[in-house]
Protein backbone atom coordinates (compact mmCIF):
# COMPACT_ATOMS: atom_id res chain seq x y z
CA UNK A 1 0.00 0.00 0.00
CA UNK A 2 1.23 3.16 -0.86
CA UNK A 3 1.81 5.71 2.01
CA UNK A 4 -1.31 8.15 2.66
CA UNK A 5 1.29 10.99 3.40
CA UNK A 6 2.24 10.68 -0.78
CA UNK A 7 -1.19 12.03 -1.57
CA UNK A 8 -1.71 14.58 1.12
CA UNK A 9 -3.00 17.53 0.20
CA UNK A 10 -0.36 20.76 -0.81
CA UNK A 11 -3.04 23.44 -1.08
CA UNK A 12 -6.58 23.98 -0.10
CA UNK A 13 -7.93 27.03 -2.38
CA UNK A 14 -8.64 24.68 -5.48
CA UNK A 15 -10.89 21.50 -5.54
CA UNK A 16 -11.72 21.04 -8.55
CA UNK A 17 -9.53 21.92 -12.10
CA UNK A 18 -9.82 24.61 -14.19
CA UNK A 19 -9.32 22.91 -17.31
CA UNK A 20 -7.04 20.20 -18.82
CA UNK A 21 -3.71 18.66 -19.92
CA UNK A 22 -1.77 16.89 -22.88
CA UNK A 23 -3.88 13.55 -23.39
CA UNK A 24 -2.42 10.17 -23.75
CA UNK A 25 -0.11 8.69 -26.28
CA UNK A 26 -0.48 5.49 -27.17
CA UNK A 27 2.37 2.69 -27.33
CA UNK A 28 0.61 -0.28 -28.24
CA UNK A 29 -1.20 -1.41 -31.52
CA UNK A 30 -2.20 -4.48 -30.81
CA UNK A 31 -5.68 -3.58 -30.95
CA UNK A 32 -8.33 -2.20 -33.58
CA UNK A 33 -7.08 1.20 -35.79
CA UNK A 34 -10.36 2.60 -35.00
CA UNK A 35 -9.50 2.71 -31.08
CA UNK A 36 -5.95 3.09 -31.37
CA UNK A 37 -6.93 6.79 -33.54
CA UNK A 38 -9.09 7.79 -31.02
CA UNK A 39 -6.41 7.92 -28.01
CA UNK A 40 -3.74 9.41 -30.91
CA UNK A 41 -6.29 12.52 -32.06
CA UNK A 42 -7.34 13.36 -28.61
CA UNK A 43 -5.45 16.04 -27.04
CA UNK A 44 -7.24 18.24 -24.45
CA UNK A 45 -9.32 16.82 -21.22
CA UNK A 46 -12.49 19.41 -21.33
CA UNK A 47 -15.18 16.89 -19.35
CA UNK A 48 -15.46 16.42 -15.69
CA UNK A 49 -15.68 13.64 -13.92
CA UNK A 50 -17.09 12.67 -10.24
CA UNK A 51 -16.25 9.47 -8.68
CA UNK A 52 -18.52 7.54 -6.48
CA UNK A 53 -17.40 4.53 -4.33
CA UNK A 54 -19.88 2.95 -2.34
CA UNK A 55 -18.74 1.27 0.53
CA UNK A 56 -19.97 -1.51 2.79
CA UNK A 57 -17.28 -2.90 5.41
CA UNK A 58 -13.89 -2.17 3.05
CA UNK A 59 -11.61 -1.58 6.05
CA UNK A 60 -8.90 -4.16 4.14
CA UNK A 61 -9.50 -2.16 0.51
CA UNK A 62 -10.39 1.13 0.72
CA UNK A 63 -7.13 2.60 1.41
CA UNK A 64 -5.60 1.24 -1.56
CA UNK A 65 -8.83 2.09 -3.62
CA UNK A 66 -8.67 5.71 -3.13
CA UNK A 67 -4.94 5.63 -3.69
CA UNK A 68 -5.44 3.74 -6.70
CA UNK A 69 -7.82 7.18 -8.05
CA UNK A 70 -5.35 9.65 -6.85
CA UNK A 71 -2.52 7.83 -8.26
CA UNK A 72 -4.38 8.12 -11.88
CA UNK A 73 -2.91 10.06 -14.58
CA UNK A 74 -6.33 11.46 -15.01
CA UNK A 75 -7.35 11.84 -11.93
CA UNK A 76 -11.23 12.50 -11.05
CA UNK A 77 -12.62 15.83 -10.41
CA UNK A 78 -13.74 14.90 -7.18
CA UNK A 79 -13.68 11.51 -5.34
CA UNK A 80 -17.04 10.61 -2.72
CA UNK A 81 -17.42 7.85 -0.58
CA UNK A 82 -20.28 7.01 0.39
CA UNK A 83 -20.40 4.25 3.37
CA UNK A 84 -23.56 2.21 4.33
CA UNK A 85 -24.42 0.15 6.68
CA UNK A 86 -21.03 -0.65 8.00
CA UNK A 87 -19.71 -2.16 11.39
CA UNK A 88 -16.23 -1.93 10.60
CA UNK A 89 -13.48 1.14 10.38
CA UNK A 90 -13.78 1.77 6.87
CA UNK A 91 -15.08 5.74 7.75
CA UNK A 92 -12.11 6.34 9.76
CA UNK A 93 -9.26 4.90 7.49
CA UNK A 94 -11.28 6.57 4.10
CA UNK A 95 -11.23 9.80 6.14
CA UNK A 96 -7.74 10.03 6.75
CA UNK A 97 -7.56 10.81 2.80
CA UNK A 98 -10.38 13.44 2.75
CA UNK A 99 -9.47 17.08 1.62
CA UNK A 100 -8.33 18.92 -1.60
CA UNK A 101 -5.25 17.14 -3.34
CA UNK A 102 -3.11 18.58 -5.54
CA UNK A 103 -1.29 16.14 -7.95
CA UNK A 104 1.48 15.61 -10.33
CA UNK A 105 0.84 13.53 -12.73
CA UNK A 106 1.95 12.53 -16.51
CA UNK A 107 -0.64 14.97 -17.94
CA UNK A 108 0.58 18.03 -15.67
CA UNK A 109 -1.06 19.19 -12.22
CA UNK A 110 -4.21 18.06 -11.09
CA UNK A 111 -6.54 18.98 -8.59
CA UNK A 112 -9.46 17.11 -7.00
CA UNK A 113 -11.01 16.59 -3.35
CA UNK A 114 -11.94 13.34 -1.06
CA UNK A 115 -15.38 13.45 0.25
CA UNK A 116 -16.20 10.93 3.30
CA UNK A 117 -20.12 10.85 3.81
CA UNK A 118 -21.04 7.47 6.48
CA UNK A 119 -25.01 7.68 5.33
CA UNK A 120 -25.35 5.09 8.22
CA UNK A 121 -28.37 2.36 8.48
CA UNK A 122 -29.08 2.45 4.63
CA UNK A 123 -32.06 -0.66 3.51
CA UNK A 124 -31.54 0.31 -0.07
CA UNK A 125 -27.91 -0.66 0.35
CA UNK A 126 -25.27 -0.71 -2.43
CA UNK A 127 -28.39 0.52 -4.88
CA UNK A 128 -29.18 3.55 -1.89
CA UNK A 129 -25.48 4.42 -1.69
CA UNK A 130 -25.57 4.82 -5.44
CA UNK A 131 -28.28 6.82 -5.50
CA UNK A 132 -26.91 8.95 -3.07
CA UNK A 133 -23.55 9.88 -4.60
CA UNK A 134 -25.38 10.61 -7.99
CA UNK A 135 -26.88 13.36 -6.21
CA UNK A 136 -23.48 14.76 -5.61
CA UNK A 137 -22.42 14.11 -8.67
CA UNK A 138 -24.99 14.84 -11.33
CA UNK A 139 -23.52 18.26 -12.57
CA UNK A 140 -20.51 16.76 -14.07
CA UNK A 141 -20.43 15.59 -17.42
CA UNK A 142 -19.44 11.58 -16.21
CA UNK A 143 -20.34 9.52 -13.67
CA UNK A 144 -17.24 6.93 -12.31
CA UNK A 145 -18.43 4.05 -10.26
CA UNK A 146 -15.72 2.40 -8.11
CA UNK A 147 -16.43 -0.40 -6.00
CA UNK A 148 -14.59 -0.68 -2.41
CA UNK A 149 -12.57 -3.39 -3.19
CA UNK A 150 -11.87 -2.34 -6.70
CA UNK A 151 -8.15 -1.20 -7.53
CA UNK A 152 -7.54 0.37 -10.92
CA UNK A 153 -4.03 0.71 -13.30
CA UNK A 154 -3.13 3.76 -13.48
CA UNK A 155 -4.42 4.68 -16.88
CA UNK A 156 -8.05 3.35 -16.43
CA UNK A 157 -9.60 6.44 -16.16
CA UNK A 158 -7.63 8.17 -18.63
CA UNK A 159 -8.23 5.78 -21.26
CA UNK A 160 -11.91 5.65 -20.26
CA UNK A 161 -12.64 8.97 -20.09
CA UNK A 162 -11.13 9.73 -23.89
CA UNK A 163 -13.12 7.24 -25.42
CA UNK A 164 -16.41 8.63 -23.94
CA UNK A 165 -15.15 12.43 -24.89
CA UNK A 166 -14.52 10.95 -28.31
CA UNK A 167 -18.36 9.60 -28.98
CA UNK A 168 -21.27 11.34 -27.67
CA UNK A 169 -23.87 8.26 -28.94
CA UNK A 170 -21.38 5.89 -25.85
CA UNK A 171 -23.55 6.07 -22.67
CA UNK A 172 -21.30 4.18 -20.54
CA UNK A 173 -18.11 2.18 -21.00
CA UNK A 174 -16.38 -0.46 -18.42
CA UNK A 175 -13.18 -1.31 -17.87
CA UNK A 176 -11.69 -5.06 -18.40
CA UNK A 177 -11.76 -6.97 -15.22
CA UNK A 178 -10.29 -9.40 -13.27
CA UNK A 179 -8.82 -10.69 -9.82
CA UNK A 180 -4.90 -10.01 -8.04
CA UNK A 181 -4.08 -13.70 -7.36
CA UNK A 182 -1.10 -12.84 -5.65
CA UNK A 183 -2.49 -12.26 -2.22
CA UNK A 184 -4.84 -15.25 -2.24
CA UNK A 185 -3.77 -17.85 0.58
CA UNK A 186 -5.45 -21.56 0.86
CA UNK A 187 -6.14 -24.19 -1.64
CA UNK A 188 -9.90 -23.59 -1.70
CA UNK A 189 -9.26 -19.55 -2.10
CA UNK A 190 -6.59 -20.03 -4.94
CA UNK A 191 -8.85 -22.38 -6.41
CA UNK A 192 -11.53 -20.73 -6.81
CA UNK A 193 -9.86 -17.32 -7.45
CA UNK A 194 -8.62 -19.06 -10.53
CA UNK A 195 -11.87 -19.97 -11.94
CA UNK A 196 -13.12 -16.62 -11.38
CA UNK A 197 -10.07 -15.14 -13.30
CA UNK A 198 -10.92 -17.42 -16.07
CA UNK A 199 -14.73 -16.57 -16.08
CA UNK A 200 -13.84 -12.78 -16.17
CA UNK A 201 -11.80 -13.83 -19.12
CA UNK A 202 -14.10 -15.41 -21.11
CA UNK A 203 -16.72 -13.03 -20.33
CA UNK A 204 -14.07 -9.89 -21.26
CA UNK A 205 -12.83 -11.72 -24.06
CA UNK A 206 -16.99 -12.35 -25.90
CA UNK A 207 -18.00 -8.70 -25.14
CA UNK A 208 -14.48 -7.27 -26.99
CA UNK A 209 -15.31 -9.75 -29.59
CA UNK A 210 -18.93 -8.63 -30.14
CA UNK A 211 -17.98 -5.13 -31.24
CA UNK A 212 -16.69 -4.54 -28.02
CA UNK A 213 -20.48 -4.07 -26.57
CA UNK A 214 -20.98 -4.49 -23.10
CA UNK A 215 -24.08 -6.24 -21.77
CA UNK A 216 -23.42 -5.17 -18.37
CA UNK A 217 -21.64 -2.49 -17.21
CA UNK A 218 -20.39 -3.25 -14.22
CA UNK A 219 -20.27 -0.82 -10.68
CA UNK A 220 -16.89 -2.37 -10.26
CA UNK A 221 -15.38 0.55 -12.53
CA UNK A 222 -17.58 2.13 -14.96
CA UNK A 223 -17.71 5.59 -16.20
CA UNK A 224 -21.22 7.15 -17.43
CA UNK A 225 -22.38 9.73 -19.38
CA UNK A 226 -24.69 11.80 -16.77
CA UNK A 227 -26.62 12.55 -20.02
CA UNK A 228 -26.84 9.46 -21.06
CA UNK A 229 -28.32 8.28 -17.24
CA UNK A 230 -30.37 11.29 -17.29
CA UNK A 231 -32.09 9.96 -20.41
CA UNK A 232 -32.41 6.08 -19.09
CA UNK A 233 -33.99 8.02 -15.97
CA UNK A 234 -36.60 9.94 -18.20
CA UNK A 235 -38.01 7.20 -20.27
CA UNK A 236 -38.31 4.89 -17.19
CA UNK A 237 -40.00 7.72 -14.79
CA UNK A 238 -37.32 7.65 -12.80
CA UNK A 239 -35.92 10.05 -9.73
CA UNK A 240 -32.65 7.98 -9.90
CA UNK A 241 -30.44 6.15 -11.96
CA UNK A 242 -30.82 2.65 -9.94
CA UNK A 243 -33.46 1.11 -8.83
CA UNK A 244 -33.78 -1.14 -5.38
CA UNK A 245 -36.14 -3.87 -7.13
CA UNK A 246 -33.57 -5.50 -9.23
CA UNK A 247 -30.91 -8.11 -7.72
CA UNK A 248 -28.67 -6.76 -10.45
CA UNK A 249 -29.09 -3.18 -10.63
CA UNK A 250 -25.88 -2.23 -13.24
CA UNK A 251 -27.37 -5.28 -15.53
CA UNK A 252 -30.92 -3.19 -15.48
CA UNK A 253 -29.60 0.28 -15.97
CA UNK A 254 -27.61 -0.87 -18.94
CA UNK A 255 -30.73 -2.30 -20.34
CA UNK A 256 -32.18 1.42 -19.63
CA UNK A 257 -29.27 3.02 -21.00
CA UNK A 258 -29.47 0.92 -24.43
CA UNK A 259 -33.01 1.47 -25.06
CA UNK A 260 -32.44 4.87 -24.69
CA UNK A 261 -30.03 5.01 -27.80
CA UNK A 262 -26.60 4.94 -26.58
CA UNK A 263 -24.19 2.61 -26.64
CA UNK A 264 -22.67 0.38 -23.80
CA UNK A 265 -18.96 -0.54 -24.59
CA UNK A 266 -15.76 -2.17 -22.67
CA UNK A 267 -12.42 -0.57 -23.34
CA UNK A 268 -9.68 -2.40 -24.79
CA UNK A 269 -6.98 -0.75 -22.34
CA UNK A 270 -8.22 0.22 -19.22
CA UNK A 271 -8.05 -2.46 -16.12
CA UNK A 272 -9.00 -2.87 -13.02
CA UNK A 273 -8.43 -5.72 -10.59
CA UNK A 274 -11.74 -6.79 -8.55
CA UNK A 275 -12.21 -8.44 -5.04
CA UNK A 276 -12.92 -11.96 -5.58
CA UNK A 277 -14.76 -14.38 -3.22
CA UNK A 278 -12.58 -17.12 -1.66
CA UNK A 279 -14.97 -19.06 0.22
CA UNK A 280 -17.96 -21.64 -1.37
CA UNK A 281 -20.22 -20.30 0.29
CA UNK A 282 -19.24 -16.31 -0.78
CA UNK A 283 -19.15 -17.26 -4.56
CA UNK A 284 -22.40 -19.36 -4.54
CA UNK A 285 -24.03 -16.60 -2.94
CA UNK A 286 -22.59 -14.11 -5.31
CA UNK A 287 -22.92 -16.07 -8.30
CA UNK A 288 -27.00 -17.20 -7.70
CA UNK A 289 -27.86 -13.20 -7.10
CA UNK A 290 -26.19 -12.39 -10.41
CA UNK A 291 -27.71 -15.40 -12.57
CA UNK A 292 -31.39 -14.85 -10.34
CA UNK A 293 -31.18 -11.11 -11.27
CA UNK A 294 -30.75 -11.81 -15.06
CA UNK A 295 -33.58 -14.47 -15.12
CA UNK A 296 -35.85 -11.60 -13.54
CA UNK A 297 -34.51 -9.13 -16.34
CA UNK A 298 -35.20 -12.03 -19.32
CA UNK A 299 -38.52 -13.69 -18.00
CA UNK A 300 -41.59 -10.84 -18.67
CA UNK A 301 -43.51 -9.28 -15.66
CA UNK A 302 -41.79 -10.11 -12.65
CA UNK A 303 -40.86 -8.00 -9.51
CA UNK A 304 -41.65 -4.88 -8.20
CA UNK A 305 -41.98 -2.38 -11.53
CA UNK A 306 -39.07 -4.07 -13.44
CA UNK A 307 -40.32 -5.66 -16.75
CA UNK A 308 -38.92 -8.23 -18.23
CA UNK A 309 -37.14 -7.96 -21.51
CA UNK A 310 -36.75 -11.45 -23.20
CA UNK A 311 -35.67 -10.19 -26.29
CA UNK A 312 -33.55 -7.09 -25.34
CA UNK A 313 -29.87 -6.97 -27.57
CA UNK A 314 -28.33 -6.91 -24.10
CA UNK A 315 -29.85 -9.81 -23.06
CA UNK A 316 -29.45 -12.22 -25.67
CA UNK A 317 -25.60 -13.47 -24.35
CA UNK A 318 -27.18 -13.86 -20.87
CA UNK A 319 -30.07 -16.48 -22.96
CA UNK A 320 -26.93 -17.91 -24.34
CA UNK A 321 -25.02 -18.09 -21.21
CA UNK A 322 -28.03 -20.25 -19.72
CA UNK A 323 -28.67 -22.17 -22.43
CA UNK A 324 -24.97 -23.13 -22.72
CA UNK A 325 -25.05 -24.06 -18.70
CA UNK A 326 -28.41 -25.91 -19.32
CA UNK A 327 -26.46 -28.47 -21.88
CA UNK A 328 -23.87 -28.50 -19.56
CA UNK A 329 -25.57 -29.51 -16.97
CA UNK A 330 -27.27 -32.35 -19.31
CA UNK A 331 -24.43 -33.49 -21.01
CA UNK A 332 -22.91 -34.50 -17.40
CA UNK A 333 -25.84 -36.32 -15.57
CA UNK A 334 -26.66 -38.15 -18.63
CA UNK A 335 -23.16 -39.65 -19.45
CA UNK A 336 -22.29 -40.14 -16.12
CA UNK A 337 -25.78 -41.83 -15.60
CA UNK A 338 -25.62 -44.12 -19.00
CA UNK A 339 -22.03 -45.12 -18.16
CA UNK A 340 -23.00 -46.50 -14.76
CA UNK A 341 -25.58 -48.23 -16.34
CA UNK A 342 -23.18 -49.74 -18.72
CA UNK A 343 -20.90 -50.71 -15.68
CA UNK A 344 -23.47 -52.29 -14.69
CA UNK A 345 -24.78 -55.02 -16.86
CA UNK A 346 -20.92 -55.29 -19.01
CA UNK A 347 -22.55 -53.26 -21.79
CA UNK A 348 -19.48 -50.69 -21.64
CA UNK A 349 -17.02 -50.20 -24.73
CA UNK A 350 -14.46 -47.18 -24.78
CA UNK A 351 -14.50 -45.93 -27.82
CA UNK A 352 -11.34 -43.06 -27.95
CA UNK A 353 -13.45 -40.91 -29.76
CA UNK A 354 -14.64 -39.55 -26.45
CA UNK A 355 -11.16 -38.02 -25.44
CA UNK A 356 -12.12 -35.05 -28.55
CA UNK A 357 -14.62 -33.12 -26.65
CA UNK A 358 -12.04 -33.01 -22.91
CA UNK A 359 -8.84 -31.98 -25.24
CA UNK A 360 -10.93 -29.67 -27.13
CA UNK A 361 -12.24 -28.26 -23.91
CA UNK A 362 -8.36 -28.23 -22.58
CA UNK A 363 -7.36 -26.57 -25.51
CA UNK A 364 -10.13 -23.69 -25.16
CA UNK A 365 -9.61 -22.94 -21.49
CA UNK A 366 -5.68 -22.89 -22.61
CA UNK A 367 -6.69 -20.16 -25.45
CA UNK A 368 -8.45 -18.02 -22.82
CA UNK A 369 -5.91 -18.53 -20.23
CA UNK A 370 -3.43 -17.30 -22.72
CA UNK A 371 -5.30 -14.09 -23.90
CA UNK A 372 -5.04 -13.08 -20.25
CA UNK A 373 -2.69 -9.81 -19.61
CA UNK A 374 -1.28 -10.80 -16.55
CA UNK A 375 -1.69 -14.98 -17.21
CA UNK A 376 0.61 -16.74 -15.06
CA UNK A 377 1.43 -20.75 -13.94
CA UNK A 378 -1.73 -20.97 -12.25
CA UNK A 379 -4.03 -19.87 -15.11
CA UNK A 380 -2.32 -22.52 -17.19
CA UNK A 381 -2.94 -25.37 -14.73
CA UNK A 382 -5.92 -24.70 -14.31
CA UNK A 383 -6.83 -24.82 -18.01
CA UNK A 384 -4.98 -27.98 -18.83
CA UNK A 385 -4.89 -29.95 -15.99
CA UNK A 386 -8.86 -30.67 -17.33
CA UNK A 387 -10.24 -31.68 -13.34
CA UNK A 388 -9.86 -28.39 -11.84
CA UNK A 389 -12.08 -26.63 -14.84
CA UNK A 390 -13.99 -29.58 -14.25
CA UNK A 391 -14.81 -29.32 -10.78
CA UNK A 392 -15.17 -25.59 -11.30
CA UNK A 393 -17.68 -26.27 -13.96
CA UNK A 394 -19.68 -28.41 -11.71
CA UNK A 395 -19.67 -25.44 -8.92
CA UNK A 396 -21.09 -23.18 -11.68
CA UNK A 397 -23.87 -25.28 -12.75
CA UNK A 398 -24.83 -26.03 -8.88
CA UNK A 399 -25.54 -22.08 -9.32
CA UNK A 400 -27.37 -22.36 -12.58
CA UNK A 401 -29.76 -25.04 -10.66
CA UNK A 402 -30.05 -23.25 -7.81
CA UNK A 403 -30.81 -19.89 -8.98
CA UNK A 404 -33.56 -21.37 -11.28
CA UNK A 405 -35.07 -23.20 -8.80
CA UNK A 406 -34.98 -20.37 -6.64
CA UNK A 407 -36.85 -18.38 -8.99
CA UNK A 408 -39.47 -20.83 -10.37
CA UNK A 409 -40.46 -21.33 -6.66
CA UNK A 410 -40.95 -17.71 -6.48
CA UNK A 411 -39.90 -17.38 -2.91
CA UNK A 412 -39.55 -14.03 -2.12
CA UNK A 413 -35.86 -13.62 -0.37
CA UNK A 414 -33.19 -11.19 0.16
CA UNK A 415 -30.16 -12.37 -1.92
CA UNK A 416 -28.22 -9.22 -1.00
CA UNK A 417 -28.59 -10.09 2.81
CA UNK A 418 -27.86 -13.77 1.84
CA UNK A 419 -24.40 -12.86 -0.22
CA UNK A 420 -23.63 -10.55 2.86
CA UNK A 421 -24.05 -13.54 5.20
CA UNK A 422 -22.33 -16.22 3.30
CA UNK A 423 -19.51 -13.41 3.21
CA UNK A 424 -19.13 -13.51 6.78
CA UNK A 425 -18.89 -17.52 6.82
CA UNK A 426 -22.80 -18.18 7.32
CA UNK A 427 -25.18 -20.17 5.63
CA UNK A 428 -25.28 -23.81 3.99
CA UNK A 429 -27.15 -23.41 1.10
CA UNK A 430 -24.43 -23.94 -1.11
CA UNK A 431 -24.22 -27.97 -0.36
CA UNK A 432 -27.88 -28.30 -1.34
CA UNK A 433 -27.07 -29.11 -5.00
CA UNK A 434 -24.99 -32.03 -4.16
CA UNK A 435 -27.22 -33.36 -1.82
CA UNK A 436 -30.04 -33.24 -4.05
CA UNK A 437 -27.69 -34.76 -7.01
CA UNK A 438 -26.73 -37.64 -4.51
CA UNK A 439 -30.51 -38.31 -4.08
CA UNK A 440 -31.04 -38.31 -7.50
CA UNK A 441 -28.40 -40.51 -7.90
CA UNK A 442 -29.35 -43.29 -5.64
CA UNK A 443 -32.93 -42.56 -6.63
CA UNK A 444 -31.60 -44.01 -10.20
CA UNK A 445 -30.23 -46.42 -9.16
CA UNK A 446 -32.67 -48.00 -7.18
CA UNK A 447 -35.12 -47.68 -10.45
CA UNK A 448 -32.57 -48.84 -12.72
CA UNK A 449 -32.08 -52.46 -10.26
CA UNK A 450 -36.03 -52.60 -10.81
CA UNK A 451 -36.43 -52.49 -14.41
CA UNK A 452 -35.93 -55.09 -16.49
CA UNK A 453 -32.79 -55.99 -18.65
CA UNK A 454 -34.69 -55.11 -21.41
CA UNK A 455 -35.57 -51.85 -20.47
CA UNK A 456 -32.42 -51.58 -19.37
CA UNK A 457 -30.94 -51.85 -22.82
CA UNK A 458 -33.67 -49.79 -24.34
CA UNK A 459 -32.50 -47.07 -22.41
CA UNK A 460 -28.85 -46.88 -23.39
CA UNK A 461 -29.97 -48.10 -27.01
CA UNK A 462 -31.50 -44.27 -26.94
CA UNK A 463 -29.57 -42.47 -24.64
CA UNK A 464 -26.12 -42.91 -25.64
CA UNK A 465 -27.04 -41.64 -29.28
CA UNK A 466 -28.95 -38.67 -27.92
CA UNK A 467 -25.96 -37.58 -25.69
CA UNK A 468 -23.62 -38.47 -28.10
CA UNK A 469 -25.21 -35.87 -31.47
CA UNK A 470 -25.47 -32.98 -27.70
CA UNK A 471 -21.36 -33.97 -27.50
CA UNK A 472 -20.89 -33.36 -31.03
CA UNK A 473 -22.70 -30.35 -30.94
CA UNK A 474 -20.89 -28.71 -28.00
CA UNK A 475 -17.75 -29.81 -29.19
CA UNK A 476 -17.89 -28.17 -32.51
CA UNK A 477 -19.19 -24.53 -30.77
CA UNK A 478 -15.87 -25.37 -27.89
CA UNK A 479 -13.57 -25.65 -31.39
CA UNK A 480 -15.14 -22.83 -33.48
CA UNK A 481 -14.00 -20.57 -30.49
CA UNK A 482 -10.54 -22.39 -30.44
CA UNK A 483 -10.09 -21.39 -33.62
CA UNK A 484 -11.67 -18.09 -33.97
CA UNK A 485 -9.53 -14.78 -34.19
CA UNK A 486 -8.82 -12.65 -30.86
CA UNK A 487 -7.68 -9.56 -33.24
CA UNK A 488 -4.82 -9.05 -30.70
CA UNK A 489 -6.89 -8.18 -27.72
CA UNK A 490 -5.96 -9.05 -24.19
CA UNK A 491 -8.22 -9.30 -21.26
């Protein structure tokens, strides 16, 4: 962590700049001519830009979060924290760095100012927070959302900011994200931190791909046109930008902000690394909000005021993404349940044929491990060492089950009080997949003793040919994304 005395303040008669500096020169080219001209052309800074970072019990981060912003070469206008509901000492350690800063930077002498506001008991929580710093915010020309935990390069906001300056139709752009392994301690913890770093990779890697449009831009580091939001706020009849009836409240406003004509993008350059959950229990939670929150944006009339939109552009990945975790999710109880029922009556022949669709698989999660910017021995395990994707796989879909279940029960819970609980170590929900898969399992197996050995063989007569053309399928949409072209970008 860098020392708080580096960024103390040197003069108290300016808190917010007077105009600009030199913008930034560009060294690479591995990406797009189209972006690359944009950074080249751009010359003068003439927006402003207010930072919001809400902030529930970030006593470990925030420190290095709000030296991360002052340490920017473009540094924001002015910086608010807004802290809710917190038990912790996050107030006291974010206040040390309130005041008026004055910095050097690359781009010449900047000014901006720390704001510390503890908005106490808060029931609309992150979403209320949000809300409340827009309000402080809403006369500059961008919005930046920072999470607490969320620690930017250097050049995130500079290369943001140009790239909104440069387009008035972009309503919002994120930055590319992913998780600091280095700190991570435990087996479980490194474990799972590397699946996460290869699930932000994918997920980087598809939206650069698809134009670089962003489905969701996420409150880990976003910047936003306060025009744009203004406009999402209008057609919706809303007093704010986000609303407290959604689980996922960035996926919903960059739905609004879409619909109302601008564009949603993720930048090629900037970075940011992200707090990632260590525990089972703190990614399940995490993991069946998100995927619950999308099914509520997808599936027509469902809570509160927020309609669904099936057929939104922004949604049709997240139909994709559960589609793709639906055949997953097939594809392994059915082989795993027709090759025990092979076992069992000697009606099992390897054919090598079925090693294809585990090296393809390999070969992909290799690929994706490789187009990482900061890939290192662990990434490449991971990917070819086949079990711990596996395994990882298998946590994922225990998610996808969940969260649908969840929601076709419609039982009316509280998954931000539930992620907050399985933070803290609480809660055992995330074991209630495998139970249910070990019932199922003996369940079968008690059926399959009862039938009849020609039933028996009428089953695997169908079923093996059924999984088998769902293998082939999946295999050739795993090797057409082997295969296709990155175009030099790096997530």
């Amino acid at each position: 962590m860098t020392d708080a005395r580096s960024f103390a303040p040197q003069t108290r008669a300016l808190a917010y700049p007077a105009g600009g500096a030199a913008g930034p020169v560009v060294e690479e080219h591995a990406f797009p001519d189209d972006f690359a001209s944009v950074l080249e052309h751009s010359t003068v800074h003439r927006s402003t830009i207010g930072c919001i970072i809400p902030a529930y019990n970030e006593e470990e981060s925030i420190a290095d979060v709000i030296e991360a912003l002052l340490g920017q070469t473009r540094v924001p206008d002015v910086i608010h924290v807004v802290v809710n509901n917190t038990s912790d000492a996050t107030v006291k350690i974010a206040s040390d760095y309130s005041g008026p800063h004055e910095i050097h930077t690359d781009l010449g002498e900047q000014f901006t100012e720390v704001f510390v506001h503890d908005i106490g008991k808060n029931p609309d929580k992150k979403v209320g927070a949000l809300n409340y710093g827009y309000s402080l915010v809403e006369g500059y020309d961008y919005l930046l959302g920072v999470d607490g935990d969320t620690i930017a390069d250097s050049k995130a906001v500079e290369y943001l900011e140009t790239e909104a300056v440069s387009d008035s139709r972009i309503g919002g752009i994120s930055a590319i994200y992913t998780i600091d392994d280095k700190p991570i301690k435990g087996l479980i913890a490194r474990f799972l931190t590397a699946g996460q770093r290869t699930q932000f990779a994918a997920f980087n890697l598809q939206n650069l791909l698809r134009g670089r449009n962003m489905a969701v831009l996420g409150g880990q580091f976003s910047i936003f046109s306060t025009n744009a939001l203004r406009e999402a706020m209008k057609q919706n009849h809303q007093v704010t930008p986000w609303v407290k009836d959604s689980e996922v409240e960035d996926s919903l406003l960059s739905l609004q902000i879409k619909s109302a004509g601008y564009l949603t993008k993720i930048s090629p350059y900037a970075r940011a690394n992200v707090g990632g959950m260590t525990t089972l229990s703190g990614y399940d939670a995490q993991q069946v909000k998100w995927t619950y929150g999308a099914i509520e944006l997808m599936w027509p009339g469902q809570r509160g005021d927020t309609k669904g939109q099936p057929f939104h552009p922004n949604l049709r990945l997240r139909w994709f993404e559960n589609f793709g975790m639906l055949t997953n999710l097939f594809v392994r109880v059915a082989f795993l349940t027709l090759l025990a029922g092979s076992l069992s009556i000697n009606a099992f022949v390897f054919s090598p044929l079925w090693l294809i669709p585990p090296v393809v698989a390999m070969l992909l999660n290799l690929r994706i491990a490789r187009t990482m910017a900061a890939v290192n021995r662990t990434d490449v395990l991971f990917a070819i060492l086949f079990f711990p994707a596996e395994i990882f796989m298998w946590i994922r879909i225990s998610h996808f089950v969940r969260s649908w279940t969840r929601f076709l029960s419609r039982k009316k819970v509280d998954n931000w009080a539930m992620q907050a609980k399985a933070e803290r170590g609480g809660g055992l929900g995330h074991w209630a997949p495998m139970v249910v898969l070990i019932g199922v399992a003996i369940a079968l197996a008690v059926i399959w003793v009862l039938v009849g050995p020609v039933v028996q063989s009428s089953i695997l007569w169908i079923g093996w040919p059924i999984v088998g053309v769902v293998t082939v399928l999946q295999t050739l949409l795993m090797f057409s994304k082997l295969v296709r072209r990155h175009h030099g970008f790096k997530v």
